[in-house]
Protein backbone atom coordinates (compact mmCIF):
# COMPACT_ATOMS: atom_id res chain seq x y z
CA UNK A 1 225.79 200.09 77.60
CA UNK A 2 223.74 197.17 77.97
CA UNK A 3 221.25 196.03 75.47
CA UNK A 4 222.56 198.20 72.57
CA UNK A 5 222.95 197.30 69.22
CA UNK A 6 225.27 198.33 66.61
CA UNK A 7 225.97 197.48 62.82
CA UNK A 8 228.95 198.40 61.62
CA UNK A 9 229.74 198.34 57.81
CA UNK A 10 232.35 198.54 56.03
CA UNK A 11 231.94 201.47 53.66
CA UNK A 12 234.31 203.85 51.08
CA UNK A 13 234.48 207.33 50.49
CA UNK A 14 232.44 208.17 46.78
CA UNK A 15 235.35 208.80 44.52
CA UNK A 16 233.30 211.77 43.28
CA UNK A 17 229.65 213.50 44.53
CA UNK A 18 228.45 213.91 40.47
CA UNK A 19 224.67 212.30 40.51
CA UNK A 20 224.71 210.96 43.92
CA UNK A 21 221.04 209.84 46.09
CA UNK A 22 221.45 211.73 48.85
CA UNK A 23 219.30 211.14 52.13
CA UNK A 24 218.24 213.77 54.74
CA UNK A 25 217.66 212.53 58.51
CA UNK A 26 216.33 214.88 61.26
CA UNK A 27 216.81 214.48 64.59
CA UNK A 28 213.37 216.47 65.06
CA UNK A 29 214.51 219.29 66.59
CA UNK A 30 213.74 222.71 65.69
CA UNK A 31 216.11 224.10 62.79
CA UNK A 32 217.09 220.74 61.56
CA UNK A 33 215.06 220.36 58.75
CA UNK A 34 215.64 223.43 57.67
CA UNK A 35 219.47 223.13 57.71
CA UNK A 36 219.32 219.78 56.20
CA UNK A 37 217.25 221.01 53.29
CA UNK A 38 219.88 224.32 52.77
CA UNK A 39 222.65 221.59 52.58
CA UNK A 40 221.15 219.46 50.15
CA UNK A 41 220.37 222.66 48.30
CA UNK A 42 224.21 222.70 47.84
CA UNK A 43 224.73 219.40 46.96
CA UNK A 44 222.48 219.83 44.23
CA UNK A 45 223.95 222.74 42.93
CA UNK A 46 227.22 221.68 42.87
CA UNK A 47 227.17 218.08 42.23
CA UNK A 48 223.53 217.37 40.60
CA UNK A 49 222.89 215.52 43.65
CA UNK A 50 219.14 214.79 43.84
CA UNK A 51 217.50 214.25 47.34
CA UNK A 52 216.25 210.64 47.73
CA UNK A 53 214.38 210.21 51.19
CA UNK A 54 213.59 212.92 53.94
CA UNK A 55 213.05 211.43 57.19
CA UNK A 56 213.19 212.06 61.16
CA UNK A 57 214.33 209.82 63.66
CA UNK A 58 211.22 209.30 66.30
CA UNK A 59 213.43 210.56 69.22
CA UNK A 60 216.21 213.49 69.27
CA UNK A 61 217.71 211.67 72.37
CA UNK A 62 217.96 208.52 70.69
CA UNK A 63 219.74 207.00 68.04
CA UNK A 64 217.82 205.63 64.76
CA UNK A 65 216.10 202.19 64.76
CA UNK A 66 218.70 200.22 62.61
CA UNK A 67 215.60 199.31 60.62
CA UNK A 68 215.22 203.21 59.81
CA UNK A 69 218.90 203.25 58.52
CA UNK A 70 218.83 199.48 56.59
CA UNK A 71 216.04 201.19 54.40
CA UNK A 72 217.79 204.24 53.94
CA UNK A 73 220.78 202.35 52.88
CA UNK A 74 218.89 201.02 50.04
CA UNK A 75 217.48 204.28 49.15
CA UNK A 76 220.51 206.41 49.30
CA UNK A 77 224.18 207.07 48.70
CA UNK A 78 224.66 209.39 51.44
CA UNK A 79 223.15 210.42 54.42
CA UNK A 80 223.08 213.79 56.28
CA UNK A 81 222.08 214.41 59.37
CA UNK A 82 221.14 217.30 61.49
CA UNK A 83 220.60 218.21 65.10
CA UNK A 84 218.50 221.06 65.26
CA UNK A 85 217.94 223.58 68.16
């Protein structure tokens, strides 16, 4: 693929979920928000997880800006995503 870009860090698995940010990203389709909010539901539940940032990517067929995902980075300690339909 010409003209992509990719960044690549190196990152470790949390020892432990207890407390953690967490970060939802939609891909904007229909039943993605939905499912991401159920799951962080369950994250909160069961490891007093508390949701962080909630955002959509502009385009379902396309992946995030980097920009989008160096902010969530410093928002958040993990990041789910959905793809809706």
């Amino acid at each position: 693929m010409t003209g992509v870009q990719t960044c690549a860090l190196p990152i470790s698995r949390p020892q432990n979920l207890t407390g953690l940010r967490i970060g939802l990203l939609s891909n904007g389709k229909l039943n993605a928000e939905l499912l991401l909010q159920e799951t962080a539901r369950c994250f909160a539940e069961h490891h007093q997880c508390t949701i962080a940032a909630v955002t959509s990517k502009p385009h379902a067929s396309k992946p995030a800006e980097a920009e989008q995902l160096k902010e969530l980075a410093t928002q958040v300690d993990l990041l789910i995503t959905a793809n809706g339909d």
